[in-house]
C-alpha atoms as a PDB file:
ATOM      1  CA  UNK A   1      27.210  85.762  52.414  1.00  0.00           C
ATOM      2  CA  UNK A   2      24.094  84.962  54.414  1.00  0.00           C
ATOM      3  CA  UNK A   3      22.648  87.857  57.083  1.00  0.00           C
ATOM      4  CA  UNK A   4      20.373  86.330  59.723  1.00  0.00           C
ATOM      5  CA  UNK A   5      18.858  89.157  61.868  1.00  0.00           C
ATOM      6  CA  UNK A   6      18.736  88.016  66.066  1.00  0.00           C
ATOM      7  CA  UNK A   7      15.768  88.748  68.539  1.00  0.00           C
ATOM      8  CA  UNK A   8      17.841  92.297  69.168  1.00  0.00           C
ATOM      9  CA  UNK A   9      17.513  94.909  66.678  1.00  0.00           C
ATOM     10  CA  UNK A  10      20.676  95.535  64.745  1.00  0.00           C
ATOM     11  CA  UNK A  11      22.723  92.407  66.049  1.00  0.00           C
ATOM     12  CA  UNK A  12      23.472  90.496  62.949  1.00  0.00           C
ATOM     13  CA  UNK A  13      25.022  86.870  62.392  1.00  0.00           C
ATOM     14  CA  UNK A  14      26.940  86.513  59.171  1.00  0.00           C
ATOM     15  CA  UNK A  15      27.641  83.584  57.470  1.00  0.00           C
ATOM     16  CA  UNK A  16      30.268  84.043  54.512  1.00  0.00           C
ATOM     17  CA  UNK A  17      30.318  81.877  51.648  1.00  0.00           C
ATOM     18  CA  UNK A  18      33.579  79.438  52.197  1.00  0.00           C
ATOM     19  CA  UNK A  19      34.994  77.510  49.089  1.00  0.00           C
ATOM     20  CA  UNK A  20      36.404  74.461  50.406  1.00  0.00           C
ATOM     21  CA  UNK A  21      38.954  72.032  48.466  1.00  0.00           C
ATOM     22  CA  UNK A  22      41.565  69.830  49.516  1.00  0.00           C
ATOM     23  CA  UNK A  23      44.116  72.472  50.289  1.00  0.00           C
ATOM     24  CA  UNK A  24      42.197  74.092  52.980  1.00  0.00           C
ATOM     25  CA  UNK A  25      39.496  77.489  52.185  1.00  0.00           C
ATOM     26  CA  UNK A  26      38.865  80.385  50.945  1.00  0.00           C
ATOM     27  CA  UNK A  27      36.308  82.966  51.948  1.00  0.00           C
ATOM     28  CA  UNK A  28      36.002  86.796  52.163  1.00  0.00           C
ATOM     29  CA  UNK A  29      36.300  88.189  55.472  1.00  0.00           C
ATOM     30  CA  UNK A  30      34.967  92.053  54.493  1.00  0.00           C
ATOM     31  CA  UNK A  31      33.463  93.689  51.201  1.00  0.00           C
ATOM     32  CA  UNK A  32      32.234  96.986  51.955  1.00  0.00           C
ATOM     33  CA  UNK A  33      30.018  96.901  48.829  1.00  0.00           C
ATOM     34  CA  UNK A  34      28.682  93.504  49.823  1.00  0.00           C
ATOM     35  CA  UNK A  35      27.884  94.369  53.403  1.00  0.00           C
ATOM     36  CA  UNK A  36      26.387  97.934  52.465  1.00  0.00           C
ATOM     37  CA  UNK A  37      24.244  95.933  49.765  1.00  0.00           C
ATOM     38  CA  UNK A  38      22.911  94.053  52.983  1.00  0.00           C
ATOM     39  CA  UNK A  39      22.087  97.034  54.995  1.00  0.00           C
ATOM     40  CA  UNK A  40      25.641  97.479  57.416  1.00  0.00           C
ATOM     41  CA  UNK A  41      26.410 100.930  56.916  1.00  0.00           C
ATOM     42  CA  UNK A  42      29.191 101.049  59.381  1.00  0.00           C
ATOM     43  CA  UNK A  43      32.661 102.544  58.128  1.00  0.00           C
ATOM     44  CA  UNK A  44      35.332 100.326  59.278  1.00  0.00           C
ATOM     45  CA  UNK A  45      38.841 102.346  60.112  1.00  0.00           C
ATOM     46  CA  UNK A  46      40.509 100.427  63.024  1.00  0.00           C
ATOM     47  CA  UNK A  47      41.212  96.804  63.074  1.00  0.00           C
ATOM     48  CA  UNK A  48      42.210  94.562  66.404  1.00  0.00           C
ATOM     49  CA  UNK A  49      43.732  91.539  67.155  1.00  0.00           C
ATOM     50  CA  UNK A  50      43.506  89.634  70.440  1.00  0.00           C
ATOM     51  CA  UNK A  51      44.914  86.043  72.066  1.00  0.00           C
ATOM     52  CA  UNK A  52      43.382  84.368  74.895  1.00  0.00           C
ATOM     53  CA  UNK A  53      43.783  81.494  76.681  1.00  0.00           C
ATOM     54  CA  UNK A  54      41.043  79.174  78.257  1.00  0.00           C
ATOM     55  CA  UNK A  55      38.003  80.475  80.776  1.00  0.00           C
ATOM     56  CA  UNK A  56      39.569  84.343  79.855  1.00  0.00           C
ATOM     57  CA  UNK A  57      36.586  87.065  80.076  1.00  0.00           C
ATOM     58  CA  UNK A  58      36.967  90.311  77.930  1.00  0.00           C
ATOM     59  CA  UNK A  59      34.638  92.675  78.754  1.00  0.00           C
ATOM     60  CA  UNK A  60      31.679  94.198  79.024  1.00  0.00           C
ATOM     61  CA  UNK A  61      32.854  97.058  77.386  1.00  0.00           C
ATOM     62  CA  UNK A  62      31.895  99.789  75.119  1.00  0.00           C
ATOM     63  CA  UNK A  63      32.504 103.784  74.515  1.00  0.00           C
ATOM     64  CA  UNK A  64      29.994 106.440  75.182  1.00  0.00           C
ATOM     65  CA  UNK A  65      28.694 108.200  72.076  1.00  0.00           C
ATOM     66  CA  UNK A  66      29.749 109.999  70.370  1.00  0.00           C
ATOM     67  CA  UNK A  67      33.117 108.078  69.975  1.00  0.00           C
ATOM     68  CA  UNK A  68      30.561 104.561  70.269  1.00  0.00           C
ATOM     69  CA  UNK A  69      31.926 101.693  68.235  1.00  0.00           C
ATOM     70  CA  UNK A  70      30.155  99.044  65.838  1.00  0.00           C
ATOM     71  CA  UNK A  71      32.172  95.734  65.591  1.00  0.00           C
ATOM     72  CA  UNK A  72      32.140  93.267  63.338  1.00  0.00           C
ATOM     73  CA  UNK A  73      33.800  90.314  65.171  1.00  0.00           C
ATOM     74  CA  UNK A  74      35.416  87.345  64.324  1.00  0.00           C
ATOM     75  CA  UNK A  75      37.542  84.122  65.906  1.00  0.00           C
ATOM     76  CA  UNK A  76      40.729  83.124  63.355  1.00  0.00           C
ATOM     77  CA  UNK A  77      41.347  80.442  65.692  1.00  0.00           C
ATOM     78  CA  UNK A  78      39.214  78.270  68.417  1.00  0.00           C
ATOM     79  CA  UNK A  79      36.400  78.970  69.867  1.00  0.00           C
ATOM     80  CA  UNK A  80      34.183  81.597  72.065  1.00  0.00           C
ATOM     81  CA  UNK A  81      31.112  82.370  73.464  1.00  0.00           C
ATOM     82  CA  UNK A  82      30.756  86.219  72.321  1.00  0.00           C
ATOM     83  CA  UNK A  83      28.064  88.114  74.041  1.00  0.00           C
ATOM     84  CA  UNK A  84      26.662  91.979  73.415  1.00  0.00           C
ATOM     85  CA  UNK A  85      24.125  93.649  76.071  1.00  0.00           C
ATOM     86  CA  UNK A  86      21.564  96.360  74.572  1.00  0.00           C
ATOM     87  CA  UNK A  87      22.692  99.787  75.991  1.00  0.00           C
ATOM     88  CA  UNK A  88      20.094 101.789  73.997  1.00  0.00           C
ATOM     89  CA  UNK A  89      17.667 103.639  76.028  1.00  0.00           C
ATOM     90  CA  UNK A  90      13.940 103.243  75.083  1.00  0.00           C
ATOM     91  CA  UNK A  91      14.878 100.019  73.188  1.00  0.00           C
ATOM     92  CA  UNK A  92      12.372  97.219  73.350  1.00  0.00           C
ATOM     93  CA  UNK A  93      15.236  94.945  73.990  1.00  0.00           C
ATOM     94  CA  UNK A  94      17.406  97.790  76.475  1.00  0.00           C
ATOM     95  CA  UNK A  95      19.559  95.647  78.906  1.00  0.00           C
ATOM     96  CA  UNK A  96      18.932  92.047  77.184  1.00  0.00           C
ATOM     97  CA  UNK A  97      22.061  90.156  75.907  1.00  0.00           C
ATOM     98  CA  UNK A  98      22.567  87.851  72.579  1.00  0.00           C
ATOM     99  CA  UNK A  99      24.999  85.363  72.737  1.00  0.00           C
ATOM    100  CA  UNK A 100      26.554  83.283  70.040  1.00  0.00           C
ATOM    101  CA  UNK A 101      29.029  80.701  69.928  1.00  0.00           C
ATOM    102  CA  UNK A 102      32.123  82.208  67.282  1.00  0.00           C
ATOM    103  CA  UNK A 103      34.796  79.372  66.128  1.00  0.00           C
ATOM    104  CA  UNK A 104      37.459  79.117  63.244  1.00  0.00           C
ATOM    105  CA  UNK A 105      35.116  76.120  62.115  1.00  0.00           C
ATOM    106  CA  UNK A 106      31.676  78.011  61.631  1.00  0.00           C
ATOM    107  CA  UNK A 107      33.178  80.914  60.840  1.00  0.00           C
ATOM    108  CA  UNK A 108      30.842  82.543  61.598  1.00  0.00           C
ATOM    109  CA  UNK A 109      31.018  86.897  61.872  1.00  0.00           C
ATOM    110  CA  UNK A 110      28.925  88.788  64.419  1.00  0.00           C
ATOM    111  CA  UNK A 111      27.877  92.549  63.600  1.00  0.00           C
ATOM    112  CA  UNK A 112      27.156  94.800  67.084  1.00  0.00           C
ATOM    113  CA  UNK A 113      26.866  98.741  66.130  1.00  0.00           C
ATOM    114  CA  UNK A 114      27.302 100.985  68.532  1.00  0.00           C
ATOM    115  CA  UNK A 115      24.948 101.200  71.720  1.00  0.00           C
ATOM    116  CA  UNK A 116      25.731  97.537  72.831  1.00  0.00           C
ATOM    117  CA  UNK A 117      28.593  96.693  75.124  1.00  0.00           C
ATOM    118  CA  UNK A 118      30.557  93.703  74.372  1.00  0.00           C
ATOM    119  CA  UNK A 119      32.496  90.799  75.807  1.00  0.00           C
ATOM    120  CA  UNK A 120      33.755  87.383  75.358  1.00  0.00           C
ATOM    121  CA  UNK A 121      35.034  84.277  76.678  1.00  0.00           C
ATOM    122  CA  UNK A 122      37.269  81.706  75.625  1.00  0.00           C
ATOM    123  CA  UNK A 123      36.207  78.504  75.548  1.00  0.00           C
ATOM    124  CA  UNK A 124      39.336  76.591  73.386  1.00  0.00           C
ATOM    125  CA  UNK A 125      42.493  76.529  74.532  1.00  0.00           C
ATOM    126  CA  UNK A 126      43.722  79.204  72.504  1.00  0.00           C
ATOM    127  CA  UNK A 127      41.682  81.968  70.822  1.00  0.00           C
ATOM    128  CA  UNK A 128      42.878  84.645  68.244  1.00  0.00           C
ATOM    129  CA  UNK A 129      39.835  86.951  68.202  1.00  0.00           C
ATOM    130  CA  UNK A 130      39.871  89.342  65.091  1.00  0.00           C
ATOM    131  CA  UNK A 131      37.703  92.570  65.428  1.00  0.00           C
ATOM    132  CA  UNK A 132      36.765  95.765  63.008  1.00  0.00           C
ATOM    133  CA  UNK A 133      35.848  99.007  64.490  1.00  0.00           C
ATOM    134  CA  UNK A 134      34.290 101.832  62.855  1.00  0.00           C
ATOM    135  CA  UNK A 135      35.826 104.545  65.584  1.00  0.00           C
ATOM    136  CA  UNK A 136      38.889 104.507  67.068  1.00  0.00           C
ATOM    137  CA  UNK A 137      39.964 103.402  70.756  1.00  0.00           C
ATOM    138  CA  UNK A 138      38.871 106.610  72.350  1.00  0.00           C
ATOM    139  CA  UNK A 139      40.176 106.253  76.516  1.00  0.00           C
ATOM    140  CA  UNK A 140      37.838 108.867  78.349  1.00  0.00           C
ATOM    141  CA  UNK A 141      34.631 107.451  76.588  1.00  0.00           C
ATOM    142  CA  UNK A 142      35.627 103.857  77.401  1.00  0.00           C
ATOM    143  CA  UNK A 143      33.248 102.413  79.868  1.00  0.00           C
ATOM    144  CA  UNK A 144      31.786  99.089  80.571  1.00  0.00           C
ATOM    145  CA  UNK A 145      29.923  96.603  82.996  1.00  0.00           C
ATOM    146  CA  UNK A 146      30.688  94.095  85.254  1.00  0.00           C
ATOM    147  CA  UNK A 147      30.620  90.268  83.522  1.00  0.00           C
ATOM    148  CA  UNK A 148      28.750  88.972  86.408  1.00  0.00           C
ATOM    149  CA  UNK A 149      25.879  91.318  87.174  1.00  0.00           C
ATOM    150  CA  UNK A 150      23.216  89.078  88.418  1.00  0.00           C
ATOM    151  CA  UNK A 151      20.702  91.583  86.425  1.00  0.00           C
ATOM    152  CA  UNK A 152      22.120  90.472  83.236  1.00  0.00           C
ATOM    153  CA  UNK A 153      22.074  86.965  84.058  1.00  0.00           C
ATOM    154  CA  UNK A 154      24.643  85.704  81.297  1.00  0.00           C
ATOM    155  CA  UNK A 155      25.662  82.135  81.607  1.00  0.00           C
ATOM    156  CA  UNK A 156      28.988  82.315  80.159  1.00  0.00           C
ATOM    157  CA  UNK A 157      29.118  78.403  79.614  1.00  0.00           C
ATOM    158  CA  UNK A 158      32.153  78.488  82.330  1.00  0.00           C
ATOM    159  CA  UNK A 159      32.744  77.761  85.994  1.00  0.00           C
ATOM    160  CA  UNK A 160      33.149  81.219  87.055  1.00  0.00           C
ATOM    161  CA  UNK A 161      35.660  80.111  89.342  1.00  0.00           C
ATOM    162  CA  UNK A 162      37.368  79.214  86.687  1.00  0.00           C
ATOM    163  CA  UNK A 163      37.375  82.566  85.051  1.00  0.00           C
ATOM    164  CA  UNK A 164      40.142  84.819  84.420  1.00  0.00           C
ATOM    165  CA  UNK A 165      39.426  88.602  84.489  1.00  0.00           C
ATOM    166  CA  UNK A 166      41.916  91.735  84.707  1.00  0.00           C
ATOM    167  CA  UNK A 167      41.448  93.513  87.855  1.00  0.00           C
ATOM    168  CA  UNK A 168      40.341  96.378  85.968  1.00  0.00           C
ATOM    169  CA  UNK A 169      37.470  94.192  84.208  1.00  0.00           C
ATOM    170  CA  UNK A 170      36.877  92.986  88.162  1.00  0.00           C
ATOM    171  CA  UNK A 171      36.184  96.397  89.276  1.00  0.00           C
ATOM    172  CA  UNK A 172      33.645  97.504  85.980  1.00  0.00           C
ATOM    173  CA  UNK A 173      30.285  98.889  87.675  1.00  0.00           C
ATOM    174  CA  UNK A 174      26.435  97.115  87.174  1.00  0.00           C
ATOM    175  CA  UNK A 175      24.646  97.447  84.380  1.00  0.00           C
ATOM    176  CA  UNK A 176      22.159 100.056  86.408  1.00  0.00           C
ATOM    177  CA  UNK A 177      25.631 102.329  88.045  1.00  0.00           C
ATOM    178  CA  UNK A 178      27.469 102.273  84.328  1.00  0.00           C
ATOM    179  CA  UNK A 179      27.316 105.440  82.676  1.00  0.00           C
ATOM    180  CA  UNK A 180      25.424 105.063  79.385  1.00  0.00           C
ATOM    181  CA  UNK A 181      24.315 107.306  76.413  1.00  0.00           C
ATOM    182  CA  UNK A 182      22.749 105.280  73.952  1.00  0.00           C
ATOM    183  CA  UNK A 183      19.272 105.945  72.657  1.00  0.00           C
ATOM    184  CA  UNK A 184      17.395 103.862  70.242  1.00  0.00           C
ATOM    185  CA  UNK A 185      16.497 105.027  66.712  1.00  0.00           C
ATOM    186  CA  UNK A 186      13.582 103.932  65.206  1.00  0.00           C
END
C-alpha cells in the first residue's frame, strides 16, 4: 500500500496494492499490522455499509469526544466526492475541508481520525460506501454541520438543487453554532 499525507494533518489517502488478471482483482482492504507499520494507530471495532443514489448528501457529521470516531472510508461501487472539515481547535488547518474523489475504479481508501466531521456525495448512479470505525455509533455525542455553510465553502461538484438531503441533515447547525470538542495534538 502507498500512504500519501494531504495539506491537513492526519487526513491520509491510501492507495492499496491491486493484482489485476483477467478474472477481475485482488487487493487487501485492511491489515492492522500493515497500517500500524505506516503510522494509523486507530483500532477498528464497528464496520458500516451504506447505498446511495445520485446527487445524495451524507453529512457533515461527527461525535463529540470522547466517543469521536476515525474512519477509514471506502466506495465498493461508483463513485463520490468524500469530504472531511477540521474540527480541532488550535489546528493550523481548524475549519478547512479536504476533498477527494473515492470510486470502485481508483480504489482508493481515505483515513479521517477523530476531530474531523465527515460527509459525502454521490456522484454515480449508485454508490455502496463501505466505512470502519474505531468507536461505536454513540447517539447523544452525534453532532454535525450543515453541508452548505457558506463559511466552509465546499463545492460539492453538484447542482445543489439537485441535492438530496434528510430533513434531519437539512436542519444540522453552521460550522461556528455546532457544538465541538476537538483540540489539536501536537
Amino acid at each position: 500500500m502507498r500512504i500519501e499525507e494531504t495539506n491537513i494533518d492526519g487526513l491520509l489517502i491510501i492507495e492499496p496494492q491491486v493484482y489485476n488478471d483477467s478474472r477481475g482483482y485482488f487487493f487487501e482492504l485492511y491489515n492492522r499490522p500493515g497500517f500500524k507499520s505506516q503510522g494509523i494507530e486507530a483500532s477498528f471495532i464497528q464496520d458500516n455499509v451504506s447505498y446511495s443514489i445520485k446527487n445524495t448528501i451524507r453529512g457533515l457529521h461527527y461525535q463529540l469526544a470522547p466517543h469521536g470516531q476515525s474512519k477509514l472510508v471506502q466506495v465498493l461501487r461508483g463513485r463520490v466526492l468524500d469530504v472531511a472539515v477540521d474540527l480541532r481547535e488550535y489546528s493550523d488547518t481548524f475549519g478547512q475541508h479536504y476533498s477527494i474523489e473515492l470510486s470502485d475504479e481508483n480504489k482508493l481508501q481515505f483515513f479521517i481520525p477523530q476531530g474531523f466531521a465527515h460527509g459525502f456525495v454521490a456522484l454515480s448512479d449508485e454508490v455502496v460506501f463501505y466505512y470502519k470505525c474505531d468507536n461505536v455509533y454513540h447517539r447523544d455525542s452525534e453532532r454535525g454541520i450543515n453541508f452548505n455553510d457558506p463559511k466552509l465553502g465546499i463545492d460539492w461538484g453538484i447542482k445543489l438543487q439537485d441535492a438530496i438531503v434528510s430533513p434531519k441533515d437539512k436542519e444540522l447547525p453552521s460550522f461556528d453554532k455546532a457544538e465541538k470538542n476537538f483540540s489539536f495534538r501536537v
